[in-house]
N, C-alpha and C. Protein backbone atom coordinates (compact mmCIF):
# COMPACT_ATOMS: atom_id res chain seq x y z
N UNK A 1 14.96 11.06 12.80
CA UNK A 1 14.54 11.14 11.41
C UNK A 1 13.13 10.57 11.26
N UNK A 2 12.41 11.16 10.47
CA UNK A 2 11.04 10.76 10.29
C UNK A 2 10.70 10.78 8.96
N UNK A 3 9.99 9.47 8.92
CA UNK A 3 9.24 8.61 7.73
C UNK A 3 7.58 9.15 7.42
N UNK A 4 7.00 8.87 6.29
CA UNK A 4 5.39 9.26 6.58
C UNK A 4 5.17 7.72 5.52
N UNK A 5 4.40 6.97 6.28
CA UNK A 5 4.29 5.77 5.71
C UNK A 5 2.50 5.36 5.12
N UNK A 6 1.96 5.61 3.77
CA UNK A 6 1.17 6.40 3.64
C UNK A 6 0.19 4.59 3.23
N UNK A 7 -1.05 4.21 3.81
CA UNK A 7 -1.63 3.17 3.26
C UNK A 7 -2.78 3.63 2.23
N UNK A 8 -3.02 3.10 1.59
CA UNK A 8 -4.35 3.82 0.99
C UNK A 8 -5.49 2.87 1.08
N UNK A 9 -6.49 3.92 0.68
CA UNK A 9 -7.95 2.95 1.05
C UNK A 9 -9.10 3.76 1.36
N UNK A 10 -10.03 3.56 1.59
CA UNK A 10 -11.36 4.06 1.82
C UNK A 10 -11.49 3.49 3.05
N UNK A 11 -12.17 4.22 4.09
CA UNK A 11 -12.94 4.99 4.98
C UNK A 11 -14.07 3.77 4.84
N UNK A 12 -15.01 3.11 6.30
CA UNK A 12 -15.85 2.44 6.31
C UNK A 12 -15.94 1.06 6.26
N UNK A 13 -17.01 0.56 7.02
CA UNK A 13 -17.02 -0.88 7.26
C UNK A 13 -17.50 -1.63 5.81
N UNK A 14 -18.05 -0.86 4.86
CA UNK A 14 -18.40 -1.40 3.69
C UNK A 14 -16.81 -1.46 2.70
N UNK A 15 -16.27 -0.76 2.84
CA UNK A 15 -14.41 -1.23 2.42
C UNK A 15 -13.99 -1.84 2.89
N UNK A 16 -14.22 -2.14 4.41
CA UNK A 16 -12.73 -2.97 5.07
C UNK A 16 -12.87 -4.46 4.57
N UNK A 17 -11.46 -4.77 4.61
CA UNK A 17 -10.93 -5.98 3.98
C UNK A 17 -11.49 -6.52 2.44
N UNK A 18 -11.07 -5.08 1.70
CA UNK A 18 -11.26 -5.17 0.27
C UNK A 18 -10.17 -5.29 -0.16
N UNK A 19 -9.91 -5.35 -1.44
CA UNK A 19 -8.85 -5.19 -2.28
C UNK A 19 -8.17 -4.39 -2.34
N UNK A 20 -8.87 -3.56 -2.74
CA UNK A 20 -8.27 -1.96 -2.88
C UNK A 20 -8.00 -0.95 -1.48
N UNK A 21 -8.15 -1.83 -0.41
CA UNK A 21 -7.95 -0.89 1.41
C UNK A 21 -6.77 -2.34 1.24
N UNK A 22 -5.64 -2.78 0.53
CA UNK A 22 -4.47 -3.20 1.12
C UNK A 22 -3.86 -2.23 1.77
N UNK A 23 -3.42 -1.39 1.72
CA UNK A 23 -2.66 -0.73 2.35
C UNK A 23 -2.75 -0.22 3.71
N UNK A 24 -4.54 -0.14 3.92
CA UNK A 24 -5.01 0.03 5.25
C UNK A 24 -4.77 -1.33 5.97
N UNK A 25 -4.99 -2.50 5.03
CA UNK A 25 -4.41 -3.62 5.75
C UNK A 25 -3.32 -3.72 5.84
N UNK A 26 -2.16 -3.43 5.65
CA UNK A 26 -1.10 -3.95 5.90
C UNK A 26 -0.58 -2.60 7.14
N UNK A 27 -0.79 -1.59 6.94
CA UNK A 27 -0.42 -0.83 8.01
C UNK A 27 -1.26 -1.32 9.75
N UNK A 28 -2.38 -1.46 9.36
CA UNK A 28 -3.41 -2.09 10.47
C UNK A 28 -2.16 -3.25 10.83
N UNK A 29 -1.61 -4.45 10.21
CA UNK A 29 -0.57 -5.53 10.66
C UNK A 29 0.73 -4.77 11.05
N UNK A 30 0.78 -4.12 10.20
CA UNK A 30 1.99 -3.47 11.19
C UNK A 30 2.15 -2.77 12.54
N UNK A 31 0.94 -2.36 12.59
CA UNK A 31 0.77 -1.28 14.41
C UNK A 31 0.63 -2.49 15.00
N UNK A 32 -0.35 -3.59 14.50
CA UNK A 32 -0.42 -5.06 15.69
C UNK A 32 1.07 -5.52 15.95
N UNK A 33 1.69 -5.87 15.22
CA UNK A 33 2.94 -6.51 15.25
C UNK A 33 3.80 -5.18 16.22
N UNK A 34 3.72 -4.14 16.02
CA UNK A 34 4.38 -2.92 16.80
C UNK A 34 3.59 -2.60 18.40
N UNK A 35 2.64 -3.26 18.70
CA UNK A 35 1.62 -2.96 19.62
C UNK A 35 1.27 -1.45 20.04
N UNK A 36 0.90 -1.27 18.83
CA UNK A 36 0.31 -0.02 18.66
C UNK A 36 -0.65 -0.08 18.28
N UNK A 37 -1.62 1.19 17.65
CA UNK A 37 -2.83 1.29 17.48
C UNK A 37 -3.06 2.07 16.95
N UNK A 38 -3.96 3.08 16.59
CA UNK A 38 -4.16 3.85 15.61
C UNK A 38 -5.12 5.04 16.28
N UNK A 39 -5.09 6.34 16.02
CA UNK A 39 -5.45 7.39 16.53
C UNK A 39 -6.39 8.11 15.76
N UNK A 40 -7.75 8.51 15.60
CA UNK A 40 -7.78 9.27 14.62
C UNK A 40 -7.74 10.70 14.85
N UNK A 41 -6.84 11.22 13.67
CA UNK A 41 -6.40 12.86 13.69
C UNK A 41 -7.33 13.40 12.28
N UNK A 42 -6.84 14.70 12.05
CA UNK A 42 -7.05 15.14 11.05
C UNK A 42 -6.52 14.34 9.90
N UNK A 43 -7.71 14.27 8.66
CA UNK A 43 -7.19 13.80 7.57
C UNK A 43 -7.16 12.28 7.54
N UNK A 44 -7.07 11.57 8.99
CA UNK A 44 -6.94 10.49 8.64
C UNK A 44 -6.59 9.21 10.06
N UNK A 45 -6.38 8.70 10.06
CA UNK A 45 -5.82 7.61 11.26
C UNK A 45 -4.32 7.49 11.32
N UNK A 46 -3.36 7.69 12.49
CA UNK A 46 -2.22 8.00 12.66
C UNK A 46 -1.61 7.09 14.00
N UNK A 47 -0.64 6.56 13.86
CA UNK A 47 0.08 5.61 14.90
C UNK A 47 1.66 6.30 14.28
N UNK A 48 2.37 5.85 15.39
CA UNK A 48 3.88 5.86 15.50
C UNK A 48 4.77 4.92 15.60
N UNK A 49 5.51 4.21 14.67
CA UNK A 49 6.71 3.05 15.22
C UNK A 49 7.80 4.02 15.04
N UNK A 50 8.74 2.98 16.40
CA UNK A 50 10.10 3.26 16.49
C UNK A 50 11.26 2.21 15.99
N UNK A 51 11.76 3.07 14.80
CA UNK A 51 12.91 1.79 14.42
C UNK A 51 13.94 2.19 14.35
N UNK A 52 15.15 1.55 15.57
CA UNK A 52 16.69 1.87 14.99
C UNK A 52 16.74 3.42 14.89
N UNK A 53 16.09 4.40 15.64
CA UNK A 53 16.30 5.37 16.34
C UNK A 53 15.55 6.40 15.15
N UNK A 54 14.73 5.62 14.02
CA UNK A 54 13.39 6.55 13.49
C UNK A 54 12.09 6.64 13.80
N UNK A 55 11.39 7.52 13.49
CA UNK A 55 10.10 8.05 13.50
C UNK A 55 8.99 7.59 12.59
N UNK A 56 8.53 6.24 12.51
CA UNK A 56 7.59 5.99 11.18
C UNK A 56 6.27 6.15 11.45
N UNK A 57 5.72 7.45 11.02
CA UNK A 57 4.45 7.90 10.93
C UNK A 57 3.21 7.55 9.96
N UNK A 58 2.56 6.12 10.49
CA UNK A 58 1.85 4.97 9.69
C UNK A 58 0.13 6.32 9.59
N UNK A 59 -0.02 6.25 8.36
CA UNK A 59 -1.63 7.21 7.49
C UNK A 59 -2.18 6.24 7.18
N UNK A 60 -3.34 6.04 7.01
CA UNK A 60 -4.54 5.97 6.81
C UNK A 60 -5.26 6.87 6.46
N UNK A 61 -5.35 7.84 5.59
CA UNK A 61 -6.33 8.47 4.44
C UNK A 61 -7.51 8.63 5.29
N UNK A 62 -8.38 9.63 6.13
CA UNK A 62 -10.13 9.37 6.08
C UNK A 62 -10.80 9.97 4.35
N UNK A 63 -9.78 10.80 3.58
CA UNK A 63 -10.32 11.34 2.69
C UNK A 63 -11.00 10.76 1.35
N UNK A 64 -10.78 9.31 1.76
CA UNK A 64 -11.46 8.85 0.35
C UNK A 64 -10.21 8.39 -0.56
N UNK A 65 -10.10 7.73 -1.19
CA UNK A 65 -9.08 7.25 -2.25
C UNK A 65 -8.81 7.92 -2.99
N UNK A 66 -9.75 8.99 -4.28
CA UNK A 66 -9.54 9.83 -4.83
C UNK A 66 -9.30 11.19 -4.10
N UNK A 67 -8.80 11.21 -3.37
CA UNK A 67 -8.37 12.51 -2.54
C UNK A 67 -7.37 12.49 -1.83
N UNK A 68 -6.79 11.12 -1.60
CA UNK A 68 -5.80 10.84 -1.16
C UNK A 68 -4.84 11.66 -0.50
N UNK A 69 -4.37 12.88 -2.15
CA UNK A 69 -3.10 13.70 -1.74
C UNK A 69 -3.75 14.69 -0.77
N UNK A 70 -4.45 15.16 -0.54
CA UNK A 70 -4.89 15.97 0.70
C UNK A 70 -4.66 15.53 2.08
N UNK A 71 -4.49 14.41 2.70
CA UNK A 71 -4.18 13.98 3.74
C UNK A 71 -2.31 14.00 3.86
N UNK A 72 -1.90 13.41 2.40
CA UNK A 72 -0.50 13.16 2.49
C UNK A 72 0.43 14.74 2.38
N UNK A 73 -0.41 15.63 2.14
CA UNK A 73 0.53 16.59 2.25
C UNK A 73 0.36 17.37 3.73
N UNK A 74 -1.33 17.11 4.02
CA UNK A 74 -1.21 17.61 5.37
C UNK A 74 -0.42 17.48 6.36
N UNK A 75 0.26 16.06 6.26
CA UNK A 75 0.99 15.39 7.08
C UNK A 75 2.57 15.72 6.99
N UNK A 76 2.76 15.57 5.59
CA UNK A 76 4.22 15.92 5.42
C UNK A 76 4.81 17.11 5.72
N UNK A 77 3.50 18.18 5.64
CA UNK A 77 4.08 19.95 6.29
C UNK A 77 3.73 19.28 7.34
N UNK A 78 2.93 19.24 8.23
CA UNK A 78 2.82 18.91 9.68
C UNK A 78 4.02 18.50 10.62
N UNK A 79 4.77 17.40 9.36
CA UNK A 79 5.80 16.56 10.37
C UNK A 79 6.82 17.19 10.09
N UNK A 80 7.05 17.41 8.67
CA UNK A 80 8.24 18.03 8.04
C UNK A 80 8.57 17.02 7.96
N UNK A 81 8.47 16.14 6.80
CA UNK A 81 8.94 14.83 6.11
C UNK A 81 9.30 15.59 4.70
N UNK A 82 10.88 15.13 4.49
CA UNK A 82 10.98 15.23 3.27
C UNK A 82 10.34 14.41 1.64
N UNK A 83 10.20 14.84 0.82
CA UNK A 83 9.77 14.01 -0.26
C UNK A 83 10.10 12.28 0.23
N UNK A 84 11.72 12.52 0.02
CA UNK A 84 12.42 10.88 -0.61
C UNK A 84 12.46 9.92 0.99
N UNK A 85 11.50 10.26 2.40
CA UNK A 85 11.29 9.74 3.17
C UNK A 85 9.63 9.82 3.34
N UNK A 86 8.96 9.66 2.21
CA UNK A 86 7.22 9.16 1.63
C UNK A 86 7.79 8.05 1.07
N UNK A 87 6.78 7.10 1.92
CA UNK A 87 6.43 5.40 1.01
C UNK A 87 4.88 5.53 1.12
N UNK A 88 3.87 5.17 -0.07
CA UNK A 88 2.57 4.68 -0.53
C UNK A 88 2.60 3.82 -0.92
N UNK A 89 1.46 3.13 0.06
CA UNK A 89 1.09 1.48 -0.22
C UNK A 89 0.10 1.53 -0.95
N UNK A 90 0.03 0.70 -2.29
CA UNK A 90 -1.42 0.66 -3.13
C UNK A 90 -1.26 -0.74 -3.60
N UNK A 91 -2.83 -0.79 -4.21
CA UNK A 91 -2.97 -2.22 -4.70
C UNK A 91 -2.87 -1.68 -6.43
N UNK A 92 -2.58 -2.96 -6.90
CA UNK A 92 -1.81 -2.81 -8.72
C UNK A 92 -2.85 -4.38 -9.19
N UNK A 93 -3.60 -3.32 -10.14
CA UNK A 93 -4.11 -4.76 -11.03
C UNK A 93 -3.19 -5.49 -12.16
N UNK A 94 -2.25 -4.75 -12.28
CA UNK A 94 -1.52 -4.72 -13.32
C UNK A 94 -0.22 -6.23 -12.86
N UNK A 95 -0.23 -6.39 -11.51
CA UNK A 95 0.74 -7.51 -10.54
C UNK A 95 -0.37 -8.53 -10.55
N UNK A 96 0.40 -9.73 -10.51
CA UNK A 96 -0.63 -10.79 -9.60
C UNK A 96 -1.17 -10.81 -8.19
N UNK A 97 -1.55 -11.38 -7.84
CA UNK A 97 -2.19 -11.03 -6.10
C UNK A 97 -1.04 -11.85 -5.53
N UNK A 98 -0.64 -10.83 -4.76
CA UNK A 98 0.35 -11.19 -3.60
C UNK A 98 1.88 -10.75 -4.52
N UNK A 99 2.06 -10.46 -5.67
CA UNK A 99 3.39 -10.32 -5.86
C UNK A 99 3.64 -8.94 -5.29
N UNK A 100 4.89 -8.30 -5.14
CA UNK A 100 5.10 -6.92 -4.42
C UNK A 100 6.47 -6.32 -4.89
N UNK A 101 5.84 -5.08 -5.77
CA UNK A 101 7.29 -4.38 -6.16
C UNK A 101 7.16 -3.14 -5.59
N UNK A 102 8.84 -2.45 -5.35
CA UNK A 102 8.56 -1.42 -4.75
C UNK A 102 9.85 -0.40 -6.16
N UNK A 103 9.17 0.62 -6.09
CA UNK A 103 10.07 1.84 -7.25
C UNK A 103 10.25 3.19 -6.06
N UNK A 104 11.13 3.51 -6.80
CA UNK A 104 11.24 4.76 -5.85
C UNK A 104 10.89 6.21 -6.38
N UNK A 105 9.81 5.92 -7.49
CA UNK A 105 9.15 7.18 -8.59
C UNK A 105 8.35 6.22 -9.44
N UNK A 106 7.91 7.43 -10.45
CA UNK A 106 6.44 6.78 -11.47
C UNK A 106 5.54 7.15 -11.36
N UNK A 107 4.90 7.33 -12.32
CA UNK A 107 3.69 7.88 -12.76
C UNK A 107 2.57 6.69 -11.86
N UNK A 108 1.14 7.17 -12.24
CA UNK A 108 0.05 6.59 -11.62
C UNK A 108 -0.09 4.84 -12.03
N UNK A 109 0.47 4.84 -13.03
CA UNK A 109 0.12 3.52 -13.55
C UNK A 109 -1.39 3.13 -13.11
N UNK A 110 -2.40 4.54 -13.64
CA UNK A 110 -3.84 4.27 -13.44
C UNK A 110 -4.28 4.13 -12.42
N UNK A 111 -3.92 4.40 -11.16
CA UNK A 111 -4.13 4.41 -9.76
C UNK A 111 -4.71 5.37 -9.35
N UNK A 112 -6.22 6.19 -8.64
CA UNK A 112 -6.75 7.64 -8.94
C UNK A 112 -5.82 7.70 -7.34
N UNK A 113 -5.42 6.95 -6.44
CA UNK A 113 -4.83 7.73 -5.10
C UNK A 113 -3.65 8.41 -5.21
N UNK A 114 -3.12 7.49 -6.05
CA UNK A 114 -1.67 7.85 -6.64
C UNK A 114 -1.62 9.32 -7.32
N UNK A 115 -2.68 9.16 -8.70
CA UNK A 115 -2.69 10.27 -9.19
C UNK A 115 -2.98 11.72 -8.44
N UNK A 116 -3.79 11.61 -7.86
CA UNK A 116 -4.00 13.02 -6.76
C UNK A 116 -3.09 13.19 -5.96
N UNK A 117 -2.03 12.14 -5.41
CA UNK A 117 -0.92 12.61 -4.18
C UNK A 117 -0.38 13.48 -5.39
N UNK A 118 0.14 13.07 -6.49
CA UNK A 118 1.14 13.50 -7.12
C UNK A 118 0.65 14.81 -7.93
N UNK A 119 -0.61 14.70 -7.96
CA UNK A 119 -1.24 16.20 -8.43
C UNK A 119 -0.63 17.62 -6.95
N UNK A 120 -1.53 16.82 -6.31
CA UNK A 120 -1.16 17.86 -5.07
C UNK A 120 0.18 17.87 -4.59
N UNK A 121 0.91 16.94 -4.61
CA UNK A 121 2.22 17.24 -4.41
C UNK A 121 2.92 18.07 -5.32
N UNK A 122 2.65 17.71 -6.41
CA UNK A 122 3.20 18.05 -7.90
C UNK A 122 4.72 17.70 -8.17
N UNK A 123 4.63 16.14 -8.30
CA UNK A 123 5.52 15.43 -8.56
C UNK A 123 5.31 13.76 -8.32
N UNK A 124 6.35 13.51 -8.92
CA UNK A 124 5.68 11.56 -9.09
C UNK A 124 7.39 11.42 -8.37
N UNK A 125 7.85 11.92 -7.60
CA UNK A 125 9.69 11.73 -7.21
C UNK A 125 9.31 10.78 -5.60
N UNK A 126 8.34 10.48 -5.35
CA UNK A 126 8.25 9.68 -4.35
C UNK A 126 8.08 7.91 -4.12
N UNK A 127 8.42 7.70 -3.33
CA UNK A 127 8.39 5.62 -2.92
C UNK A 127 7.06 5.40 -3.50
N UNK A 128 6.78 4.53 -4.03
CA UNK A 128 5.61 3.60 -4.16
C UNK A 128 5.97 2.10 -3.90
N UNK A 129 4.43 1.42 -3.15
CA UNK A 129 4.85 0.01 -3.04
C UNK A 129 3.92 -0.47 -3.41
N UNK A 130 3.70 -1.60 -4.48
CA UNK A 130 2.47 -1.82 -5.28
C UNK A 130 2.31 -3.35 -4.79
N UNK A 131 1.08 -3.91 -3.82
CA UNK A 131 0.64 -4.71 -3.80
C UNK A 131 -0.19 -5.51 -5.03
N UNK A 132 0.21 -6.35 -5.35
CA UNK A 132 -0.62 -7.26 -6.77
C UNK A 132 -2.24 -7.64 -6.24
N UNK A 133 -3.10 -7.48 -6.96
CA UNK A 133 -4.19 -7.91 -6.60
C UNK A 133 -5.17 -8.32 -7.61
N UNK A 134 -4.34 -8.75 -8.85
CA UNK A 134 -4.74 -9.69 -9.82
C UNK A 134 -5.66 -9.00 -11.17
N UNK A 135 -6.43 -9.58 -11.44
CA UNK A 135 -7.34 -9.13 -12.15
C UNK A 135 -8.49 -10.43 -12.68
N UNK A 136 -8.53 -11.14 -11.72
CA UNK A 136 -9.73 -12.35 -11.93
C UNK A 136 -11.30 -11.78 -12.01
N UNK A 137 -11.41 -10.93 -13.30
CA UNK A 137 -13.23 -10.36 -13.14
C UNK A 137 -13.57 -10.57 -14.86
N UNK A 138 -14.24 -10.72 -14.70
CA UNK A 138 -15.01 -10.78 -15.97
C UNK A 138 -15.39 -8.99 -16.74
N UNK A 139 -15.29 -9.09 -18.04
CA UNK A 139 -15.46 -7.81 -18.82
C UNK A 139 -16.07 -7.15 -18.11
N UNK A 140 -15.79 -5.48 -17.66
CA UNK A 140 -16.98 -4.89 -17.31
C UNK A 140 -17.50 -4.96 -15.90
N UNK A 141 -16.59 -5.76 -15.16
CA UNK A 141 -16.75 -5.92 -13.31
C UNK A 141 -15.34 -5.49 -12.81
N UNK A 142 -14.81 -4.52 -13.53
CA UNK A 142 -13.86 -4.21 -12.76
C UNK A 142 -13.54 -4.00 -11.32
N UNK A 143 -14.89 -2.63 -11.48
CA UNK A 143 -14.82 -1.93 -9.57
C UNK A 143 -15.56 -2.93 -9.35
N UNK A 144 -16.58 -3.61 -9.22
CA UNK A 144 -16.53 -4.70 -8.56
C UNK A 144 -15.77 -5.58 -7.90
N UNK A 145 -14.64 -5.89 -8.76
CA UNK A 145 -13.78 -7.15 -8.59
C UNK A 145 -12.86 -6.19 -7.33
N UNK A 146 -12.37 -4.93 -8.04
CA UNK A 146 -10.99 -4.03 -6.81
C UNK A 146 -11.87 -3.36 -5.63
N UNK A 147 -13.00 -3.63 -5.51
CA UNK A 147 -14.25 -3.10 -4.15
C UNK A 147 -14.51 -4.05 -3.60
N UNK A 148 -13.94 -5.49 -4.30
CA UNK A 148 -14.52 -6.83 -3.46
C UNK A 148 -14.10 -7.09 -1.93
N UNK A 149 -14.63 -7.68 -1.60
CA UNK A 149 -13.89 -8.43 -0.60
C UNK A 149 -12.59 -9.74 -0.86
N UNK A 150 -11.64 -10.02 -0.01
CA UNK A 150 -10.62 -11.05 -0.41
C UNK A 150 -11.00 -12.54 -0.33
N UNK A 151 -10.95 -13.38 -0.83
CA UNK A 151 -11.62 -14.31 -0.77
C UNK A 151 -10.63 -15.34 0.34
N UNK A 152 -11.15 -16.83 0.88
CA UNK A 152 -10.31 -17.04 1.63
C UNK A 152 -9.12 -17.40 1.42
N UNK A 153 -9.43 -18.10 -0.33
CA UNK A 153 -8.10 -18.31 -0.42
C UNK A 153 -6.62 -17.73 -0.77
N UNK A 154 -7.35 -16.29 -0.99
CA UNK A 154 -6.54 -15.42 -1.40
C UNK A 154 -6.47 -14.65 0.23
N UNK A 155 -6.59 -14.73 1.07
CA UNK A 155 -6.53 -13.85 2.28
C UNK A 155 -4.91 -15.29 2.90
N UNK A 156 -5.51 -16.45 2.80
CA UNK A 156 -4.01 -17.77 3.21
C UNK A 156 -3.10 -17.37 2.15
N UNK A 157 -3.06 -16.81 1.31
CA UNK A 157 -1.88 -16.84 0.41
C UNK A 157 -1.37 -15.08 1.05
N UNK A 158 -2.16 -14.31 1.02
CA UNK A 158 -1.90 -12.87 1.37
C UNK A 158 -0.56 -12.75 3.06
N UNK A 159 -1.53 -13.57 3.38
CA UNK A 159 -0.99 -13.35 5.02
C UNK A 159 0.65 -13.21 5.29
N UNK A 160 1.27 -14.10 4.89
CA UNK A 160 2.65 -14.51 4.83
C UNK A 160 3.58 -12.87 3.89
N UNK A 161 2.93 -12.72 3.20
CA UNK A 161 3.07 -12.07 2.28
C UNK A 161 3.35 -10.43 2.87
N UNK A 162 2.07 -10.51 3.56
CA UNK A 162 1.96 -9.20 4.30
C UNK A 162 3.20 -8.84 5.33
N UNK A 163 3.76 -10.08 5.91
CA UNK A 163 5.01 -9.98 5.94
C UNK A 163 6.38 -9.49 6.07
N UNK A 164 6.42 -9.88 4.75
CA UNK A 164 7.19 -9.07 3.66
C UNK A 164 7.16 -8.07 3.64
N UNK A 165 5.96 -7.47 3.41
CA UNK A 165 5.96 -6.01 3.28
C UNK A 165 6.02 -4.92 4.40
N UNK A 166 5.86 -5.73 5.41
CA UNK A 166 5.98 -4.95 6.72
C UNK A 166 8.00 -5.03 6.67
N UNK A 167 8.45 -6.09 6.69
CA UNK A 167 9.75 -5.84 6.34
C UNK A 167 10.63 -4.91 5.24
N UNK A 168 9.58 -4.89 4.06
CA UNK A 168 10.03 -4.17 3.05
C UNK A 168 10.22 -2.33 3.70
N UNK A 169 9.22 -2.21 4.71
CA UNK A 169 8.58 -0.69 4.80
C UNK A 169 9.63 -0.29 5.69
N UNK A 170 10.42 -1.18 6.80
CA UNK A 170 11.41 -1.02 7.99
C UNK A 170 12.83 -0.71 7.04
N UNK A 171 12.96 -1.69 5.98
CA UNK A 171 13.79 -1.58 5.08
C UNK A 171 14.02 -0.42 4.47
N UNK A 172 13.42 0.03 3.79
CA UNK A 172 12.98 1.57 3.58
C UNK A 172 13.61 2.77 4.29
N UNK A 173 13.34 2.42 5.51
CA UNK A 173 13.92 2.99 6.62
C UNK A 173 14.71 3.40 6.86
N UNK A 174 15.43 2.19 7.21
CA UNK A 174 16.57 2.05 7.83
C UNK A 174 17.61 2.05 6.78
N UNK A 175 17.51 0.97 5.25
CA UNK A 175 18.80 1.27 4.30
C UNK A 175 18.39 1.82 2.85
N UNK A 176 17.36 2.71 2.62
CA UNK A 176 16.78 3.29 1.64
C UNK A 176 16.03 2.34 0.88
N UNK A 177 15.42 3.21 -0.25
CA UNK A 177 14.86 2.80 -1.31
C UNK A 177 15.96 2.00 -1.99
N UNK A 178 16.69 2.31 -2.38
CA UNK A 178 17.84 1.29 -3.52
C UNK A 178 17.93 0.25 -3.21
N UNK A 179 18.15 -0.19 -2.14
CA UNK A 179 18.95 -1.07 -1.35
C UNK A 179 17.69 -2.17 -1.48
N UNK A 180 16.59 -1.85 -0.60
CA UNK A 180 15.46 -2.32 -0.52
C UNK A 180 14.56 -2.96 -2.07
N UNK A 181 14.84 -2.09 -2.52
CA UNK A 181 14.79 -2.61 -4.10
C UNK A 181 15.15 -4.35 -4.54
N UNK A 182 16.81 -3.74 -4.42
CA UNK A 182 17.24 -4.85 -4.69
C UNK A 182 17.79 -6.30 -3.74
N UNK A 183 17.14 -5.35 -2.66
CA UNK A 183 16.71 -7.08 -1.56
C UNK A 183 15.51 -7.76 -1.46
N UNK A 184 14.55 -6.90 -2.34
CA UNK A 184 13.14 -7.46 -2.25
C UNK A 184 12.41 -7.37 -3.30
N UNK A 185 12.73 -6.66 -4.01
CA UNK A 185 12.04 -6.71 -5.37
C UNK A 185 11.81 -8.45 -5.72
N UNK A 186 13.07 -8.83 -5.88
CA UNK A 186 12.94 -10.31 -6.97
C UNK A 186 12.10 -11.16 -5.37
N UNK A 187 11.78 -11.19 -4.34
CA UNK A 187 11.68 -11.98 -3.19
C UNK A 187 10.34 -11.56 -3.54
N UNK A 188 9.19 -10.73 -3.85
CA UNK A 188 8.40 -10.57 -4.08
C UNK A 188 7.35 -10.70 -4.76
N UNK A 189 8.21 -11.45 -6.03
CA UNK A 189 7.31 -12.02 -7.23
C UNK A 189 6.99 -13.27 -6.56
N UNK A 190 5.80 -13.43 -7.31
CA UNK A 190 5.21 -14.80 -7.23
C UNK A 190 5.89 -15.77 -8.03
N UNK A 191 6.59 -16.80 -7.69
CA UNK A 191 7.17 -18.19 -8.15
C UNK A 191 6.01 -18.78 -9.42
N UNK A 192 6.07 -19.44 -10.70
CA UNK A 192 5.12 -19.75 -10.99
C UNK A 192 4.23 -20.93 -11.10
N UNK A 193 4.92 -21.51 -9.93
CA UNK A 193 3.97 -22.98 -9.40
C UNK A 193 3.14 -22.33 -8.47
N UNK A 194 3.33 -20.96 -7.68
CA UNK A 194 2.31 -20.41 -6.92
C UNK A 194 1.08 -19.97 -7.59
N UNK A 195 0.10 -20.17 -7.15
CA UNK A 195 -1.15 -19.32 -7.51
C UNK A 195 -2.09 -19.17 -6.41
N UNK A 196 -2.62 -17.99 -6.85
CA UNK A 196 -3.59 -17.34 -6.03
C UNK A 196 -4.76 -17.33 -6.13
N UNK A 197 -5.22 -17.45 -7.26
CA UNK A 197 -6.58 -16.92 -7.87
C UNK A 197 -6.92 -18.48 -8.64
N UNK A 198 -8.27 -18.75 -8.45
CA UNK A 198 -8.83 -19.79 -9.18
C UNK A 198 -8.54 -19.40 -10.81
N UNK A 199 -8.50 -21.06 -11.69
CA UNK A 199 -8.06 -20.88 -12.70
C UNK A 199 -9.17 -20.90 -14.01
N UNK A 200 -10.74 -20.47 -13.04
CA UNK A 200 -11.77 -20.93 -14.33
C UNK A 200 -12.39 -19.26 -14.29
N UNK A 201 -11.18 -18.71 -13.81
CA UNK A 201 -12.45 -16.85 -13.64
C UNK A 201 -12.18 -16.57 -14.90
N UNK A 202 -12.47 -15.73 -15.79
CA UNK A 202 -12.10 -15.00 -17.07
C UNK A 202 -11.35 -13.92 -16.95
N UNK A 203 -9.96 -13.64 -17.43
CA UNK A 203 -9.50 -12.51 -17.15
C UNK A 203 -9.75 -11.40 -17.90
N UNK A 204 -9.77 -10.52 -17.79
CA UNK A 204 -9.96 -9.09 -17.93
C UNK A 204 -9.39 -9.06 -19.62
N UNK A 205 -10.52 -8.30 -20.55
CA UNK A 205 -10.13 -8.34 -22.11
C UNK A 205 -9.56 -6.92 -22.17
């Protein structure tokens, strides 16, 4: 059985280890932890884990963030992945940094990678896993703030975290979306003696 396990992000050394390339980070931790590596194919960068006798086919996007769904469908006719075995990793301003929910449908919730898979797919019936990545910017620095780089102290709080989500994605896997839901959803929020983000930034009006 085969998975298409989709990270999102932009292409280039001027993205890496931004905000908005979580997903390229956390798949990048997952091939390390799998001692694997990453290939580049059409559409995008491609590795293979084996879990418990599946096929998880880890993407990396070369197409750009807003183009997203062009890589993810290439892949899914390619492999012949059904819909409800797609998981997309994105970052959510809308979460705190580091909290992590996963749905198994939904609209973009303002996400342009999101929105184009689901254009080109033509449907929102697929996994999403929404990494939190706050919203500490001042009026008017949005793409700034989701193009930034992670700061350190938010990269020591991330790490552990990342984790999780490599567990969440095996989970997936192996005992579905439902299940996974409700073993990790509530394990995912941030506690609220935790914090991530300094407490003198201005948040977003």
């Amino acid at each position: 059985m085969k998975y298409l396990i989709v990270g999102l992000g932009n292409i280039g050394d001027g993205y890496a280890d931004t905000r908005h390339n979580i997903g390229f980070t956390v798949l990048d931790a997952m091939a390390k932890a799998s001692n694997t590596s990453f290939t580049d194919k059409r559409y995008g960068s491609i590795c293979q884990v084996k879990i418990k006798g599946r096929t998880l086919i880890l993407l990396k996007p070369s197409t750009f963030m807003n183009l997203s769904g062009n890589a993810v469908r290439y892949w899914i006719n390619k492999e012949n992945i059904p819909l409800g075995n797609l998981l997309v990793i994105v970052d959510d301003l809308a979460l705190p940094t580091g909290s992590i929910r996963l749905r198994s449908k939904g609209g973009p919730g303002g996400h342009n990678g999101l929105a184009h898979i689901s254009e080109i797919l033509s449907s929102n019936d697929y996994a999403r896993l929404r990494i939190g990545i706050g919203n500490n910017f001042r009026k008017g620095n949005q793409v700034d703030y989701v193009l930034g780089a992670w700061t350190n102290e938010e990269k020591n709080f991330l790490t552990p975290r990342i984790s999780i989500v490599i567990e969440m994605i095996k989970s997936f896997c192996t005992s579905g979306v439902e299940l996974t839901m409700t073993a990790f959803n509530k394990t995912g929020k941030i506690p609220k003696n935790e914090k991530a983000e300094p407490e003198d930034q201005e948040k977003i009006k």
